[in-house]
Each structure stands twice: as C-alpha cells, then as structure tokens.
N, C-alpha and C. Protein backbone atom coordinates (compact mmCIF):
# COMPACT_ATOMS: atom_id res chain seq x y z
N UNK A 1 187.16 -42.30 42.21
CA UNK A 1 188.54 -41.93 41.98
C UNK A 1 188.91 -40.72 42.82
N UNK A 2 188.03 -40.08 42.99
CA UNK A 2 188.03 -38.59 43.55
C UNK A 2 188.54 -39.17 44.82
N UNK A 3 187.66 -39.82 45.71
CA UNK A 3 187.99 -39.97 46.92
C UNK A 3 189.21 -40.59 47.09
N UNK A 4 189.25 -41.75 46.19
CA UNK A 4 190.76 -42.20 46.57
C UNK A 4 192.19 -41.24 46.28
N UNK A 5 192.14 -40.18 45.80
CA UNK A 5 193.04 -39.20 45.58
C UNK A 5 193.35 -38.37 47.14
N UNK A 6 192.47 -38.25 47.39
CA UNK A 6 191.68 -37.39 48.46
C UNK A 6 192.11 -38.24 50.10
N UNK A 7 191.68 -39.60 49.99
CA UNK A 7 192.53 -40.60 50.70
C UNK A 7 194.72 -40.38 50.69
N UNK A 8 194.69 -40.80 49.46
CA UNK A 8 195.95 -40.39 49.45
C UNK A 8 196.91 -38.98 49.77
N UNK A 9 196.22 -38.18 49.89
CA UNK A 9 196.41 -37.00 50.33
C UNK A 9 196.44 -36.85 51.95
N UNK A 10 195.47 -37.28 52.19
CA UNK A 10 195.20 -37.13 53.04
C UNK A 10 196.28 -38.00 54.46
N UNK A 11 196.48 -39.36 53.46
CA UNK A 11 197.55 -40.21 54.53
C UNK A 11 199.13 -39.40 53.99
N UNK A 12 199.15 -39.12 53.11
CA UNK A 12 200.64 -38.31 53.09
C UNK A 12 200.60 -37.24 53.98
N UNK A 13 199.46 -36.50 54.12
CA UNK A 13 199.70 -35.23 54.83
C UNK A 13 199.89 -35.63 56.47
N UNK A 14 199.16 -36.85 57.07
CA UNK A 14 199.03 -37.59 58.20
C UNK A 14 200.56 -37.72 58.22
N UNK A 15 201.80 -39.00 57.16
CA UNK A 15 202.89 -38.91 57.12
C UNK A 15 203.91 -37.86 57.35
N UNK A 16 203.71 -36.63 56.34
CA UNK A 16 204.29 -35.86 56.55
C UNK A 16 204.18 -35.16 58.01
N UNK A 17 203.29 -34.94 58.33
CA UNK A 17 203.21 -34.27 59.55
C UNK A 17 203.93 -35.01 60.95
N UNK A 18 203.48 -36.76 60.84
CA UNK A 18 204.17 -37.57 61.84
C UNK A 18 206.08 -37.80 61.90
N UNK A 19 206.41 -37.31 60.55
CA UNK A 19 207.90 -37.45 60.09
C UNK A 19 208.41 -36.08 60.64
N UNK A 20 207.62 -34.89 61.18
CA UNK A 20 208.15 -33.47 61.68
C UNK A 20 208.26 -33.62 62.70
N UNK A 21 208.27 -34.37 63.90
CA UNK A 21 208.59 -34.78 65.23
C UNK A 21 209.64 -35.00 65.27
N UNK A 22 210.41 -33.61 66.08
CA UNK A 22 212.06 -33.93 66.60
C UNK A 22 211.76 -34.97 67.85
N UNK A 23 212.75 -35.79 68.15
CA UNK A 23 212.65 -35.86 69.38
C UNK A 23 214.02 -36.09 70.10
N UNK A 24 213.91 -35.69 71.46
CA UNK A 24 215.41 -35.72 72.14
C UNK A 24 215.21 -35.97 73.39
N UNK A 25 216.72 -36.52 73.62
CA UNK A 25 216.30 -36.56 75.04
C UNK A 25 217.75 -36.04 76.09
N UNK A 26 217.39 -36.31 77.41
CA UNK A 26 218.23 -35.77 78.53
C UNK A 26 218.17 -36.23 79.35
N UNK A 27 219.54 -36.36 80.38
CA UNK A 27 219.80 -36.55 81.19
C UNK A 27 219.39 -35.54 82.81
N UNK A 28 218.11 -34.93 83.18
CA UNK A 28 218.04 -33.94 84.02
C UNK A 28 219.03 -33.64 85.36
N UNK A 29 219.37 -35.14 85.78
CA UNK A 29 220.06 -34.98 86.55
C UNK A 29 221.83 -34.83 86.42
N UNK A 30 221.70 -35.73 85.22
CA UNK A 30 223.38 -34.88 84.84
C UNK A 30 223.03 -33.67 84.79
N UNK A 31 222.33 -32.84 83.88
CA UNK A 31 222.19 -31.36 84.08
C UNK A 31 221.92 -30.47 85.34
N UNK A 32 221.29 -30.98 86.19
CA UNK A 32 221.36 -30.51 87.61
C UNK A 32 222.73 -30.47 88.39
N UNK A 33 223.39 -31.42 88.15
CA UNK A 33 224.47 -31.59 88.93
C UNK A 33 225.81 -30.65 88.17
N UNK A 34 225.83 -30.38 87.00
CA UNK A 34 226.66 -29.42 86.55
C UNK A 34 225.85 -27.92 86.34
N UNK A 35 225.20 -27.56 87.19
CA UNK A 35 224.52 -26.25 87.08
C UNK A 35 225.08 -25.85 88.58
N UNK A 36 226.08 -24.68 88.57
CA UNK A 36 226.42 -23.94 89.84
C UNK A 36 225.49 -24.06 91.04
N UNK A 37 224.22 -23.81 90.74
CA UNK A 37 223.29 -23.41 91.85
C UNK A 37 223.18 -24.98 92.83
N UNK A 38 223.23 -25.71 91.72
CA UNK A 38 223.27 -27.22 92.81
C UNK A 38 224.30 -27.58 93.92
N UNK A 39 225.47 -27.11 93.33
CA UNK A 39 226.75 -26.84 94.32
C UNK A 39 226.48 -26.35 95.08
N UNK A 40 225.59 -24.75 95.09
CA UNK A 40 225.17 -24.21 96.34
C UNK A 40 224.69 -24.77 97.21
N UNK A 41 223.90 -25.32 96.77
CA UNK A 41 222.92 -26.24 97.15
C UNK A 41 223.32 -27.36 98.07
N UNK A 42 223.85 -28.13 97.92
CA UNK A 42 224.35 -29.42 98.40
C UNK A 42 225.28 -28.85 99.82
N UNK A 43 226.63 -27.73 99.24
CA UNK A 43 227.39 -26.91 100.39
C UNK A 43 226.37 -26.51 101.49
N UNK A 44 225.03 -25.85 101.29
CA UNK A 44 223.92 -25.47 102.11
C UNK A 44 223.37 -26.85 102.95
N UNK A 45 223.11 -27.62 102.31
CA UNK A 45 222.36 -29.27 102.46
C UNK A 45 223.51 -29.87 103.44
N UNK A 46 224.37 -29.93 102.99
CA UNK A 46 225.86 -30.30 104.02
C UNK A 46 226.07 -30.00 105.41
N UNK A 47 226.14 -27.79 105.30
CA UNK A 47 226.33 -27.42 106.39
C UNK A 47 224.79 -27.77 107.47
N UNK A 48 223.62 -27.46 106.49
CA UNK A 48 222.75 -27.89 107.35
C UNK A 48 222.65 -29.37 108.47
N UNK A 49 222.80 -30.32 107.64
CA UNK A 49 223.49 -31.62 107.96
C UNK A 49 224.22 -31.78 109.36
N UNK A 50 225.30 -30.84 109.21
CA UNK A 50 226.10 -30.42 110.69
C UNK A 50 225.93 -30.10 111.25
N UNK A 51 224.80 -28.93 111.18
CA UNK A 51 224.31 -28.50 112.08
C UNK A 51 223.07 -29.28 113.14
N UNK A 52 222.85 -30.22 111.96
CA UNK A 52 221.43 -31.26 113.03
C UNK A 52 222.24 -32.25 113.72
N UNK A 53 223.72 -32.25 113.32
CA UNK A 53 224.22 -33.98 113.67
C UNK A 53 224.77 -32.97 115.03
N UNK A 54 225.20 -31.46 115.12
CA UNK A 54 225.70 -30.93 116.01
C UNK A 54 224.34 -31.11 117.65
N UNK A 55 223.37 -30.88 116.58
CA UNK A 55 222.56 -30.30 117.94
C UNK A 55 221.76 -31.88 118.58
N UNK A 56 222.48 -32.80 117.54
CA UNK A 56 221.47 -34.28 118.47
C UNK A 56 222.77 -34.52 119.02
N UNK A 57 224.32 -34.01 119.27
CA UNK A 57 225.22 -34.19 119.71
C UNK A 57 224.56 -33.53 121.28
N UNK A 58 224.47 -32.35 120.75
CA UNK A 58 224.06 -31.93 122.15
C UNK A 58 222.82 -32.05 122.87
N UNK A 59 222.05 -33.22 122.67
CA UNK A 59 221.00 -33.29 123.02
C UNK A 59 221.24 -34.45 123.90
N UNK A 60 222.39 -35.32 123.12
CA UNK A 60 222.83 -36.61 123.97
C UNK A 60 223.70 -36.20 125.00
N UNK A 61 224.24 -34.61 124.81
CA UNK A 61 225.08 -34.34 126.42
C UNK A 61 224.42 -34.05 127.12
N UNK A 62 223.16 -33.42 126.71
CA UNK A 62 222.69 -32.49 128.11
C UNK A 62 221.65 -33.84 128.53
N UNK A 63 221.31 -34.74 128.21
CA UNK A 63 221.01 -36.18 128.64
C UNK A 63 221.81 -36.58 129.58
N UNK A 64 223.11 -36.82 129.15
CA UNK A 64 223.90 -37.22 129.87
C UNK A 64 224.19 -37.11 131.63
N UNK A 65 224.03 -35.57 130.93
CA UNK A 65 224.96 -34.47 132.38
C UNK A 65 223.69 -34.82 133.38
N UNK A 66 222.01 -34.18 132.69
CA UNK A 66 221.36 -34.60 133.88
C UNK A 66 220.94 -35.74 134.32
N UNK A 67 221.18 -37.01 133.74
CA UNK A 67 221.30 -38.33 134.18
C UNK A 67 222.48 -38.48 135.36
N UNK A 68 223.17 -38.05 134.96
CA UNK A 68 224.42 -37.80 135.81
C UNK A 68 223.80 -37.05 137.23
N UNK A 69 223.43 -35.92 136.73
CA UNK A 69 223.04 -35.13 138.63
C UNK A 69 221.67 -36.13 139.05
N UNK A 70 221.01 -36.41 138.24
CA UNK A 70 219.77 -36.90 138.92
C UNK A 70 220.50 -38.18 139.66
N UNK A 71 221.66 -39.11 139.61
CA UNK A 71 221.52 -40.13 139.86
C UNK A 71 222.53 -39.74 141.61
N UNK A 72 222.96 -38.48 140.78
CA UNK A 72 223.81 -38.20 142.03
C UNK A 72 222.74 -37.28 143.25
N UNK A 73 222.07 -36.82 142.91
CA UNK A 73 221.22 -36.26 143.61
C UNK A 73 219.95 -36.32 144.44
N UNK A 74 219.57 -37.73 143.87
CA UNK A 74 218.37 -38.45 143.92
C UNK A 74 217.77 -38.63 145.07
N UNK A 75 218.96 -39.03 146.08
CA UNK A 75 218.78 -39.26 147.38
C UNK A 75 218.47 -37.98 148.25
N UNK A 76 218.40 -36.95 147.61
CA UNK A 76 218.23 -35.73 148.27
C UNK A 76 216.60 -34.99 148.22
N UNK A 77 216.47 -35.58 146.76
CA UNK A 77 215.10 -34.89 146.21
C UNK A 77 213.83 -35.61 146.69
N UNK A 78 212.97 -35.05 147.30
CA UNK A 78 211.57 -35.31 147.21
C UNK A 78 210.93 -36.02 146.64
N UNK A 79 210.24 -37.23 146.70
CA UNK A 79 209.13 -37.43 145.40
C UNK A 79 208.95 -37.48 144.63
N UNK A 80 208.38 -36.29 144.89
CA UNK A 80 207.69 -35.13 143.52
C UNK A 80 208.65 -34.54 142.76
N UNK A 81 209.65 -34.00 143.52
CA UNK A 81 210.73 -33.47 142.73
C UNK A 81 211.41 -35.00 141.97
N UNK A 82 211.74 -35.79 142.35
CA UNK A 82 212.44 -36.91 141.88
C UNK A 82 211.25 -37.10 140.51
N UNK A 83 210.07 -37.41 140.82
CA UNK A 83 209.32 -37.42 139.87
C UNK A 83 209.30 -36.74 138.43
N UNK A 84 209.17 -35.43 138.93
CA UNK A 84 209.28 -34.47 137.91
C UNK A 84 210.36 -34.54 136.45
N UNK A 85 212.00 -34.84 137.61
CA UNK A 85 213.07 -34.83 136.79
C UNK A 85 213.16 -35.80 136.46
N UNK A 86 212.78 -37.21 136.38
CA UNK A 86 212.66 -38.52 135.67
C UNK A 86 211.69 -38.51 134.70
N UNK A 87 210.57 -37.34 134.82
CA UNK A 87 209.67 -37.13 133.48
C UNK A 87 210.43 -36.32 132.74
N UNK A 88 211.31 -35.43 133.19
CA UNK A 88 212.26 -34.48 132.16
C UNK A 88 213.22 -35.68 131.24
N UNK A 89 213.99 -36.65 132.12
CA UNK A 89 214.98 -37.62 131.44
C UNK A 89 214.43 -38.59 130.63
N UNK A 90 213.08 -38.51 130.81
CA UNK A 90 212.42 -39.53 129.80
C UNK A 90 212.05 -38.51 128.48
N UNK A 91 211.38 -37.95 128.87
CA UNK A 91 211.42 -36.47 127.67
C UNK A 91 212.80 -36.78 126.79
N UNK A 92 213.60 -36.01 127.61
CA UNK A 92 214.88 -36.18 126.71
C UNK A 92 215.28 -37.57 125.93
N UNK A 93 215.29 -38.80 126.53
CA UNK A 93 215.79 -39.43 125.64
C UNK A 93 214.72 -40.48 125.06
N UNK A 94 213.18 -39.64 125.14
CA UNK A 94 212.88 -39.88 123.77
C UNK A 94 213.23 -38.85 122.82
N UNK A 95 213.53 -37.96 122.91
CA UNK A 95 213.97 -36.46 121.78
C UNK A 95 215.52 -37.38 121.23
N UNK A 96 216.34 -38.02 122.11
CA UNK A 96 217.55 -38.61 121.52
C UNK A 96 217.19 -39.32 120.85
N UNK A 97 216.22 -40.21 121.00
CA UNK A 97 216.05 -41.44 120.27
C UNK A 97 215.27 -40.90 118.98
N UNK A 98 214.19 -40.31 118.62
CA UNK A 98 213.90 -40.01 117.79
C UNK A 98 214.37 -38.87 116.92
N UNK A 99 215.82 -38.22 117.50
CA UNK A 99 216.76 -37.66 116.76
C UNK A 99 217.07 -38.15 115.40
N UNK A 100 217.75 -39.24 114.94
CA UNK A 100 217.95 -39.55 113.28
C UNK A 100 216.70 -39.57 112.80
N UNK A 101 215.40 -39.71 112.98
CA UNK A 101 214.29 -40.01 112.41
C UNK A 101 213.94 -38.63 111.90
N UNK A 102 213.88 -37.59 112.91
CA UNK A 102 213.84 -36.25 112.88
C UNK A 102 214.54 -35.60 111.56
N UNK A 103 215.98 -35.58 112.04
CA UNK A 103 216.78 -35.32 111.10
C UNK A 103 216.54 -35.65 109.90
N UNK A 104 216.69 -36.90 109.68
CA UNK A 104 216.14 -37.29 108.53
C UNK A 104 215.12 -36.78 107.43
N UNK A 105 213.78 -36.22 108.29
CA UNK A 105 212.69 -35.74 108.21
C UNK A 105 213.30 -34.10 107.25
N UNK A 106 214.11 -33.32 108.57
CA UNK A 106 214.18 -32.31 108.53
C UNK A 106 215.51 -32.02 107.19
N UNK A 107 216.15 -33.02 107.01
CA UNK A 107 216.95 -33.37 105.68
C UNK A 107 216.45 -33.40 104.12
N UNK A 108 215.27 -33.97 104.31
CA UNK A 108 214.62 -33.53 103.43
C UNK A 108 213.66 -32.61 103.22
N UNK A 109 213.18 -32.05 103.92
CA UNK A 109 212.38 -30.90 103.71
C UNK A 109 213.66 -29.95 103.18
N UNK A 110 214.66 -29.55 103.92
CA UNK A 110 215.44 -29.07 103.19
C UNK A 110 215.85 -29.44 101.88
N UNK A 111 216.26 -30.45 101.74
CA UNK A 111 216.78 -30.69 100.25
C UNK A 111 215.57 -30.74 99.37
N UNK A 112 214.61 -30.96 99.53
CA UNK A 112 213.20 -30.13 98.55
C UNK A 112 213.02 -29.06 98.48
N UNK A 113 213.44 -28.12 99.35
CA UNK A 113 213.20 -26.55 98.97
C UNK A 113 214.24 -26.47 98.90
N UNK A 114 215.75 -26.62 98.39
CA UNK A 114 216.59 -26.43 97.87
C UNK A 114 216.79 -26.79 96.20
N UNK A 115 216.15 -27.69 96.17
CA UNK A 115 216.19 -28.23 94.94
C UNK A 115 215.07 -27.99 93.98
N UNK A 116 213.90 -27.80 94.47
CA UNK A 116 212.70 -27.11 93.36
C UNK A 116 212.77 -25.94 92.64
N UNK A 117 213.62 -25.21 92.84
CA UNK A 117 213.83 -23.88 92.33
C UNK A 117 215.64 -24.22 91.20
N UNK A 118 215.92 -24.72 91.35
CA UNK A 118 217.08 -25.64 90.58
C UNK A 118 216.13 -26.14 89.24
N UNK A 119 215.20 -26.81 89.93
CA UNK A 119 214.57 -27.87 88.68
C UNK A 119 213.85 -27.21 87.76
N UNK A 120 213.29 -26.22 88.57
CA UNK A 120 212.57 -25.63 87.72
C UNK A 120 213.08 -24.06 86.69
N UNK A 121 214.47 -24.42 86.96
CA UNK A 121 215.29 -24.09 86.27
C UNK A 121 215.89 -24.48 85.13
N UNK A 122 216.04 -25.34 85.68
CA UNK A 122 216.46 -27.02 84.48
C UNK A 122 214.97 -27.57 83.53
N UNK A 123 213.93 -27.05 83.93
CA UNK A 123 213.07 -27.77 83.40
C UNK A 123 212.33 -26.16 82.36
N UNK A 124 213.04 -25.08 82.58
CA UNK A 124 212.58 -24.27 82.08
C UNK A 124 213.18 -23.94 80.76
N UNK A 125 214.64 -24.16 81.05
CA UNK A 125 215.48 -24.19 80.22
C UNK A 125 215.32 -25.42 79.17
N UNK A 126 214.82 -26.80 79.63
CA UNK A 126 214.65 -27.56 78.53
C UNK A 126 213.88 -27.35 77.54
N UNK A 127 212.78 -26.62 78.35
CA UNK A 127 211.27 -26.54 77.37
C UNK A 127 211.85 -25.39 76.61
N UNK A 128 212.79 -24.26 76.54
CA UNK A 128 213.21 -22.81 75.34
C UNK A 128 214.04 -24.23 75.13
N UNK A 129 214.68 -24.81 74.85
CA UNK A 129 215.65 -25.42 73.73
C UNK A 129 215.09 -26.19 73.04
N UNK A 130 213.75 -26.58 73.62
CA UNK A 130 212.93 -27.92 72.46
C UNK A 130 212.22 -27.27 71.68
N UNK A 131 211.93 -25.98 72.45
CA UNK A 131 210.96 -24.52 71.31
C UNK A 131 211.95 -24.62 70.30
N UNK A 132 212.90 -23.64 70.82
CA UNK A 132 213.86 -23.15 69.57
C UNK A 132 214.84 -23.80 68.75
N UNK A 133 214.14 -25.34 68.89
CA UNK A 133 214.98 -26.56 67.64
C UNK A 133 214.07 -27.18 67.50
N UNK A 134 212.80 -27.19 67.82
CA UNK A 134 211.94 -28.05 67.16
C UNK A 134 211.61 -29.01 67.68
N UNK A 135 211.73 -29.64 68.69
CA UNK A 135 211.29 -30.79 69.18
C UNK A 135 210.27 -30.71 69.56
N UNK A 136 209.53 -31.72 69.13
CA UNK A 136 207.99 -32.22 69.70
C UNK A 136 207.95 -33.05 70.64
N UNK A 137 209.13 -33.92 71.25
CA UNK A 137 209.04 -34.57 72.54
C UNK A 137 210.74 -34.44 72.73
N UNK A 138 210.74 -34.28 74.35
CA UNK A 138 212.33 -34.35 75.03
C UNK A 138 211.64 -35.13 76.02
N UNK A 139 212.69 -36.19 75.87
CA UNK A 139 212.49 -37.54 76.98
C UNK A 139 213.72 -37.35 78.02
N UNK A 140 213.41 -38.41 79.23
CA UNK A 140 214.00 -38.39 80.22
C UNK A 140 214.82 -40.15 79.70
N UNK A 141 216.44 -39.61 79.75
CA UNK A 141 217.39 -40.36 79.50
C UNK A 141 217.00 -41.68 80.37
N UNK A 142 217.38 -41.16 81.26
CA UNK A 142 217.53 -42.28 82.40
C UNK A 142 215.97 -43.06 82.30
N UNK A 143 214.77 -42.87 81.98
CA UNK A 143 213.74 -43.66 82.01
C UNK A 143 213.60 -44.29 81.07
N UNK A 144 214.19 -44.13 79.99
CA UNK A 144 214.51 -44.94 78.72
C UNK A 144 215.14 -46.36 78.52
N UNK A 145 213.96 -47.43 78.25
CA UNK A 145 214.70 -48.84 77.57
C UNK A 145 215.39 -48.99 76.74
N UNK A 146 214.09 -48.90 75.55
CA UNK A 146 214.06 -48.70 74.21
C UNK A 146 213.73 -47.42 73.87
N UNK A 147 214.20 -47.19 72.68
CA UNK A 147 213.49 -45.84 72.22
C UNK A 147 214.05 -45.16 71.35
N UNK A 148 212.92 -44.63 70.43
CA UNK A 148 213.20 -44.38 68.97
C UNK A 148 214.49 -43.26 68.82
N UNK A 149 215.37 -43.62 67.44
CA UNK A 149 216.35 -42.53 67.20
C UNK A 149 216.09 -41.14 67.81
N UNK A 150 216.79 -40.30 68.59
CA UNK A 150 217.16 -39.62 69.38
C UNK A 150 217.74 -38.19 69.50
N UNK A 151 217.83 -37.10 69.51
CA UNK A 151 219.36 -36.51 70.30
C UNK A 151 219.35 -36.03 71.13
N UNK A 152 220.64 -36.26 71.80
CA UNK A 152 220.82 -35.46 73.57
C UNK A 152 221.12 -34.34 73.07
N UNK A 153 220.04 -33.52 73.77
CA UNK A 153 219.94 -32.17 74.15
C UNK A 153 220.68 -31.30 74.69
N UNK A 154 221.35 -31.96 75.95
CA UNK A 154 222.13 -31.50 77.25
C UNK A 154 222.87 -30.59 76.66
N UNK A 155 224.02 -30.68 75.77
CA UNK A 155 224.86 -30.01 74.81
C UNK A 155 223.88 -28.46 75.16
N UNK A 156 223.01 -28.61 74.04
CA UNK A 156 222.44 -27.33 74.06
C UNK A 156 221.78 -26.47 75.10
N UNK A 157 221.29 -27.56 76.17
CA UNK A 157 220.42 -26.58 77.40
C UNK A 157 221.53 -26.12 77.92
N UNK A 158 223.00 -26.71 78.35
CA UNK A 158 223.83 -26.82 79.04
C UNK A 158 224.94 -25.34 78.08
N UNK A 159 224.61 -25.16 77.34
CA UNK A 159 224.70 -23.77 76.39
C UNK A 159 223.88 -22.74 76.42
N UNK A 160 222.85 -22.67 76.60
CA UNK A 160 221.89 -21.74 76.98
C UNK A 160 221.95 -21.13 78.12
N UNK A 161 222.18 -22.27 79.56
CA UNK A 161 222.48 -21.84 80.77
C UNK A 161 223.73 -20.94 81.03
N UNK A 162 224.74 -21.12 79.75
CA UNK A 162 226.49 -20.57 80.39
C UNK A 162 227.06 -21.44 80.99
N UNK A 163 226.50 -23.08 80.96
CA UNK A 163 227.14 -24.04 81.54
C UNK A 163 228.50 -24.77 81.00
N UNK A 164 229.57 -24.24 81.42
CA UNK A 164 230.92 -24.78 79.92
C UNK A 164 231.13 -26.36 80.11
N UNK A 165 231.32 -26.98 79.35
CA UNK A 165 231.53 -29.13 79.71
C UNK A 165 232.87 -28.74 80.22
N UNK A 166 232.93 -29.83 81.19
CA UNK A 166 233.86 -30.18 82.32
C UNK A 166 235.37 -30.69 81.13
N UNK A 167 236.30 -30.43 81.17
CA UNK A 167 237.48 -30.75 80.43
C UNK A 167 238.06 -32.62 81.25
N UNK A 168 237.69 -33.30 80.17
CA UNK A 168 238.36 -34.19 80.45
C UNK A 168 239.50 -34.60 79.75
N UNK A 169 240.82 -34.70 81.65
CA UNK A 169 242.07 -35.07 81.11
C UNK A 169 242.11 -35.89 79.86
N UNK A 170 243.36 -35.57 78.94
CA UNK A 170 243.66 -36.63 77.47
C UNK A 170 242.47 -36.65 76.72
N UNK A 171 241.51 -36.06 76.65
CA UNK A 171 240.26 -35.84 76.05
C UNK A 171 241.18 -35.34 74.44
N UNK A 172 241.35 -34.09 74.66
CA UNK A 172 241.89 -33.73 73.51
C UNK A 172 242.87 -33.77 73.16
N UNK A 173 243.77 -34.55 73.67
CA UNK A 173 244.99 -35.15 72.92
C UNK A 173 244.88 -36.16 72.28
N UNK A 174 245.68 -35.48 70.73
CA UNK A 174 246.23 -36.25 69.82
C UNK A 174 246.32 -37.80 69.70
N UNK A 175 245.39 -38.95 69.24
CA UNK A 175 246.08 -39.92 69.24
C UNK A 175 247.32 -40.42 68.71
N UNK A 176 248.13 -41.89 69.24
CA UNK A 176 248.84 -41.50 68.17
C UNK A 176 248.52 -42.18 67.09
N UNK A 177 249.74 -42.22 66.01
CA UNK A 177 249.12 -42.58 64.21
C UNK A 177 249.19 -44.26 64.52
N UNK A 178 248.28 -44.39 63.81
CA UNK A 178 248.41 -46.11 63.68
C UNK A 178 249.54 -46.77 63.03
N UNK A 179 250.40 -47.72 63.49
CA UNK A 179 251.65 -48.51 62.40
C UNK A 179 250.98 -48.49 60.94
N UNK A 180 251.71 -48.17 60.09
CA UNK A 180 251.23 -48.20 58.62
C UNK A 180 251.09 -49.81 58.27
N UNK A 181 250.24 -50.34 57.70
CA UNK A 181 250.34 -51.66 57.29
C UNK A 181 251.15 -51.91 55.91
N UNK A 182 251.97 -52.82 56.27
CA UNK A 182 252.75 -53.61 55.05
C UNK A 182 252.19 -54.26 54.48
C-alpha cells in the first residue's frame, strides 16, 4: 500500500510539474523588422548595394574605353606591347564578368555582419521575457505546423525593447451598431 501511495505521489508531482510549462511563441523576423536598428541596417545594405552596382558600372567603362584605344591603336603597338594590353582586356573582362557573382558574395557578407548584432539583440531580449513570465519553451512562429496551445510573445519583447505597434488605419474605429433585429 505504501508504495502505491508513494507511486501516486510521485506521478502527480511528475503532472504537476509537466502542467508548469509556459510556452510561447514568436515571430523573430516580424520582430527584427520592426526594431529601428534593422532600418539602419537595410538603408546601410542598400547604399552599400550602390555602391558595388556603381563600381561594376565602372569597371564595364574603363573596359570599354580601353577596348576602344587598343582597337584603335593596335596597329601601332609592338607585339609585346599588343600582347601585354590584350592580357590587361582579358583581365578586365573577366573582373566584369564575374562582377554579379562578386557582388553577390560581397552582399552578403555584409548583410551578415549587419544583421548578427540585430539578432542577437532580438534573441536576447526573447530569452529576459521568457525569464520574467515563465516560459519554459518560446518557439519559432514561422517553423510551426502543429503545435500545442500557445502565446505570442512579440507583444511583450516588442515592449521591453521601446518598440511601439505600428497604428493600423480604421484599426480603432468604432464599428458601426448592428440593425437591431425584429
């Protein structure tokens, strides 16, 4: 008898303890994208952007121009010299050609060190709001099928940060009253 008391105790206390699991979840990237610093971010990611699309602009002129003298000049140059500057124009437009690949490259290295210090902002802030309400698991919204009763968090990290919710037009206007039924 003893033990079976002892059993029963023992699976309530198992119960009770499994029934103290908050759990919640979030959207990280909605929260990234309404956190100021990402704005910075992206404005930075942008101008950078222009600045690479500027300089494969000018990579395809100065291609250009000396394609241009070499073809005009050709008949003048040496050899060796002719040689030389047809290894320069091949240089160059492999640097043109592997320009978007580059960029590309260099697009994201930027937008990773722009954005890790964001996240780990966002990810710092989640973990003090699941402390200081109790949650034993905060899930990622977006990776979610199924999944057990819930609450979004965002509200609160997005309060912690000084982040105010975006006002949406007619949001808080009045509906109007429903026709009274006869």
């Amino acid at each position: 008898m003893k033990k079976l008391i002892v059993s029963g105790v023992m699976a309530l206390a198992i119960f009770t303890a499994s029934a103290q699991n908050k759990i919640g979840y979030i959207n990280t990237e909605e929260l990234i994208s309404t956190m100021p610093e990402a704005e910075k971010a992206n404005t930075a990611l942008q101008d950078y952007q222009t600045s690479l699309t500027q300089q494969g602009q000018d990579y395809l002129s100065e291609l250009n121009e000396k394609d241009s003298i070499f073809v005009r000049d050709s008949a003048k140059l040496s050899p060796a010299a002719k040689e030389l500057r047809r290894n320069d124009l091949i240089a160059l437009y492999q640097k043109v050609q592997n320009w978007n690949q580059t960029m590309q490259q260099l697009l994201g290295e930027k937008q990773q060190a722009l954005l890790v210090p964001i996240r780990s902002k966002a990810l710092e802030n989640i973990k003090a709001v699941a402390k200081e309400n109790g949650y034993s698991y905060v899930l990622e919204q977006s990776a979610l099928i199924v999944a057990p009763p819930a609450e979004d968090i965002l509200p609160f990290v997005k309060k912690k940060m000084g982040i105010k919710e975006k006002e949406i037009p007619g949001a808080g206007a009045p509906r109007p009253a429903a026709p009274a039924k006869k």
